[in-house]
N, C-alpha and C. Protein backbone atom coordinates (compact mmCIF):
# COMPACT_ATOMS: atom_id res chain seq x y z
N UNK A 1 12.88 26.14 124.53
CA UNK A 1 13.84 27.02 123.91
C UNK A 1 13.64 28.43 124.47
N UNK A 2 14.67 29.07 124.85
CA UNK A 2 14.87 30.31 125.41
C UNK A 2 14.99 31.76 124.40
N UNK A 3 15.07 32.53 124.86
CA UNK A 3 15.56 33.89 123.83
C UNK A 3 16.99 33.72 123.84
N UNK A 4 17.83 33.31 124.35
CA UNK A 4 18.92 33.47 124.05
C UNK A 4 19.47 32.50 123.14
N UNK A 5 18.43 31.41 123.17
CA UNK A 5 18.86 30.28 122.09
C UNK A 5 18.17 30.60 120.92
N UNK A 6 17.12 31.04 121.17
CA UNK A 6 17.09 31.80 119.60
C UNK A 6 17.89 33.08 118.82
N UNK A 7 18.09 34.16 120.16
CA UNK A 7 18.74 35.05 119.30
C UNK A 7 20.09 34.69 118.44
N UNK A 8 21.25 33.81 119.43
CA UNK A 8 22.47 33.19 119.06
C UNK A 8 21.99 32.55 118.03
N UNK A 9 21.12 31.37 117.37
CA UNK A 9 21.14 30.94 116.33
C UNK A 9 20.57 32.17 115.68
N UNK A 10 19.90 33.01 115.56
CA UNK A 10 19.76 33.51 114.23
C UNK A 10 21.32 34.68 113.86
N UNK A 11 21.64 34.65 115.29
CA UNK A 11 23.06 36.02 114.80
C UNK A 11 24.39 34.94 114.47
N UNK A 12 24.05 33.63 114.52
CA UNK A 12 24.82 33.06 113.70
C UNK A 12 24.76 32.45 112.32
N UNK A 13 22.83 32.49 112.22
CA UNK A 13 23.01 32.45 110.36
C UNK A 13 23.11 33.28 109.88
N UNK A 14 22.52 34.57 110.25
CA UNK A 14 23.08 35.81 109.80
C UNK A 14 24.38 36.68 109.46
N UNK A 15 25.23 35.79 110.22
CA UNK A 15 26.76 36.03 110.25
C UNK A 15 27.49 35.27 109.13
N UNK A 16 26.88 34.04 109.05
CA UNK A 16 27.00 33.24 107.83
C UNK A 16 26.40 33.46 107.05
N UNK A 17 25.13 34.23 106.14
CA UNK A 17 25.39 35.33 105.36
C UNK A 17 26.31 36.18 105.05
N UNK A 18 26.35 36.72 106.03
CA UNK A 18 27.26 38.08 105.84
C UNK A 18 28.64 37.81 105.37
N UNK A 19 29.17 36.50 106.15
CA UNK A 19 30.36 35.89 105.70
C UNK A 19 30.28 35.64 103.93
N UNK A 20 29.28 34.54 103.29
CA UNK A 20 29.37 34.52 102.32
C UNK A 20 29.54 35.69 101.37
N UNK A 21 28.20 36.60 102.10
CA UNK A 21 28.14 37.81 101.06
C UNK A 21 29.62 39.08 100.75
N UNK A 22 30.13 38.37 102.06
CA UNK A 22 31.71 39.14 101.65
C UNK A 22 32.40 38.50 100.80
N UNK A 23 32.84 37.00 100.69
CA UNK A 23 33.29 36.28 100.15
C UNK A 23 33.04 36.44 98.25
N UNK A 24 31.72 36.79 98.13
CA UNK A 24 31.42 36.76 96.82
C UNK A 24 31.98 37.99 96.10
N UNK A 25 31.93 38.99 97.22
CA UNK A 25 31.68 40.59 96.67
C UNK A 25 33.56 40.82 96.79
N UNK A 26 34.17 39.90 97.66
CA UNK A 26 35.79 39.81 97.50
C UNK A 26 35.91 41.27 99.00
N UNK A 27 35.19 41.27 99.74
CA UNK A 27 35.07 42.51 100.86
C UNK A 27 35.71 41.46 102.05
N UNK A 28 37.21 41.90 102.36
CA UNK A 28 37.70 40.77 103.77
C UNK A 28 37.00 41.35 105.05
N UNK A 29 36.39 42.86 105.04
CA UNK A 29 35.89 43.30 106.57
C UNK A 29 34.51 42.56 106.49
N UNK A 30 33.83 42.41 105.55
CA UNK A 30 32.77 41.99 105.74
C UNK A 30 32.79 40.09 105.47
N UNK A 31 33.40 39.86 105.26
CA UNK A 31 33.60 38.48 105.77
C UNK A 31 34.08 38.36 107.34
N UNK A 32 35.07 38.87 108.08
CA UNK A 32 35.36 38.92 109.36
C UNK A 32 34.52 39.30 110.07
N UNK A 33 33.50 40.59 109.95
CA UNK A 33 32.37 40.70 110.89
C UNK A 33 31.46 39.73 110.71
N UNK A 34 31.38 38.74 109.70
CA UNK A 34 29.96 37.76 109.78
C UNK A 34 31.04 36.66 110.29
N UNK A 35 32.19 35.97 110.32
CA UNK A 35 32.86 35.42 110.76
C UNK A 35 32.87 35.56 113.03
N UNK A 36 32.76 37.13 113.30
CA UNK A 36 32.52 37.70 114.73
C UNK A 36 30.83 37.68 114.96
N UNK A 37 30.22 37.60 114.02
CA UNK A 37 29.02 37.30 114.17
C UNK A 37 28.48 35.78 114.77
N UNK A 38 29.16 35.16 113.85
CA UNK A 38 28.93 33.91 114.03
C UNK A 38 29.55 33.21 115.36
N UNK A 39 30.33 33.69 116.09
CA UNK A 39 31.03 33.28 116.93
C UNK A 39 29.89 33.84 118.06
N UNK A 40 29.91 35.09 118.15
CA UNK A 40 29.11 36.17 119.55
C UNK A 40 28.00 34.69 118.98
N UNK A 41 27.42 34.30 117.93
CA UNK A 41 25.55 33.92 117.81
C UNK A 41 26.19 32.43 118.80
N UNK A 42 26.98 31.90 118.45
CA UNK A 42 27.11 30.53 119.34
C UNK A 42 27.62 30.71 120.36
N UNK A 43 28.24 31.87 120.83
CA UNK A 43 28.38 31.56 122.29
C UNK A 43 26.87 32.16 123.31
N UNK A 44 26.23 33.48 122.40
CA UNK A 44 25.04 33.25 123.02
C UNK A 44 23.67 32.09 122.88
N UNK A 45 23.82 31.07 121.93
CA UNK A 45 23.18 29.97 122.18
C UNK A 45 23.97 28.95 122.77
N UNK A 46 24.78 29.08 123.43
CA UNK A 46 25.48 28.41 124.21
C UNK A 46 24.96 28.52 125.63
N UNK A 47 24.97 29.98 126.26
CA UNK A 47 24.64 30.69 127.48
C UNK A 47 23.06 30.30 127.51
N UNK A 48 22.38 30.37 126.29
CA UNK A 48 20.67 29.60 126.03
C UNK A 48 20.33 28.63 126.32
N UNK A 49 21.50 27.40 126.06
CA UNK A 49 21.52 26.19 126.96
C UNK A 49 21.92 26.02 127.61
N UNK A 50 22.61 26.68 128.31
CA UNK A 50 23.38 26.30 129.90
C UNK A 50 21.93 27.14 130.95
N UNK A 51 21.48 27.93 130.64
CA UNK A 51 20.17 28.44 131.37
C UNK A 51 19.10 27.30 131.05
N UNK A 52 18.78 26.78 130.22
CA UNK A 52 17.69 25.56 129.82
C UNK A 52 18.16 24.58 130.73
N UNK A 53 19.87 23.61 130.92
CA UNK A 53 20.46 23.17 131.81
C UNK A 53 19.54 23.02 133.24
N UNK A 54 20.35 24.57 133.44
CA UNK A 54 19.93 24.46 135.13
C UNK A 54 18.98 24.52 135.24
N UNK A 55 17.45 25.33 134.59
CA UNK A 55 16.57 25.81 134.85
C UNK A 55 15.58 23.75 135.01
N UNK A 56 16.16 23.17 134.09
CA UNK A 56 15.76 21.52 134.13
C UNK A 56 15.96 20.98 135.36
N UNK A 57 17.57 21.58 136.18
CA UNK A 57 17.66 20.71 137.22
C UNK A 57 16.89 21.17 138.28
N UNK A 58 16.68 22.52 138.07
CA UNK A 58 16.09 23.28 139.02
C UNK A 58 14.83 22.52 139.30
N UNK A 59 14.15 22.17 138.24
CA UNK A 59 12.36 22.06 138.20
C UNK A 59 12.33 20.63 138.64
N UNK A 60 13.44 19.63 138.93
CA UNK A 60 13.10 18.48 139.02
C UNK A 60 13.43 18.44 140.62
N UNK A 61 13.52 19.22 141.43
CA UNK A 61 13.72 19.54 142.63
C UNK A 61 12.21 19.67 143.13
């Protein structure tokens, strides 16, 4: 596991916080930024495994 696969998962549970905690408090900006949170956290654990990917095909060379 990489830093980028960790940072993306945690800025996407964190975003899903933030989402709920808008949801409860009835706040729509703060549901949409944990909603943009959650999106930026999986596409950078996305970019976390596509580097884990190659870096695999790399090493079996």
């Amino acid at each position: 596991m990489n830093k980028d696969q960790v940072k993306g998962a945690v800025k996407d549970i964190a975003g899903k916080v933030q989402e709920e905690a808008g949801k409860l408090v009835g706040n729509k900006d703060q549901q949409a930024k944990g909603l943009n949170n959650q999106i930026s956290g999986k596409a950078e654990k996305a970019l976390g495994d596509a580097k884990e990917v190659i870096k695999d095909a790399v090493n079996r060379f």
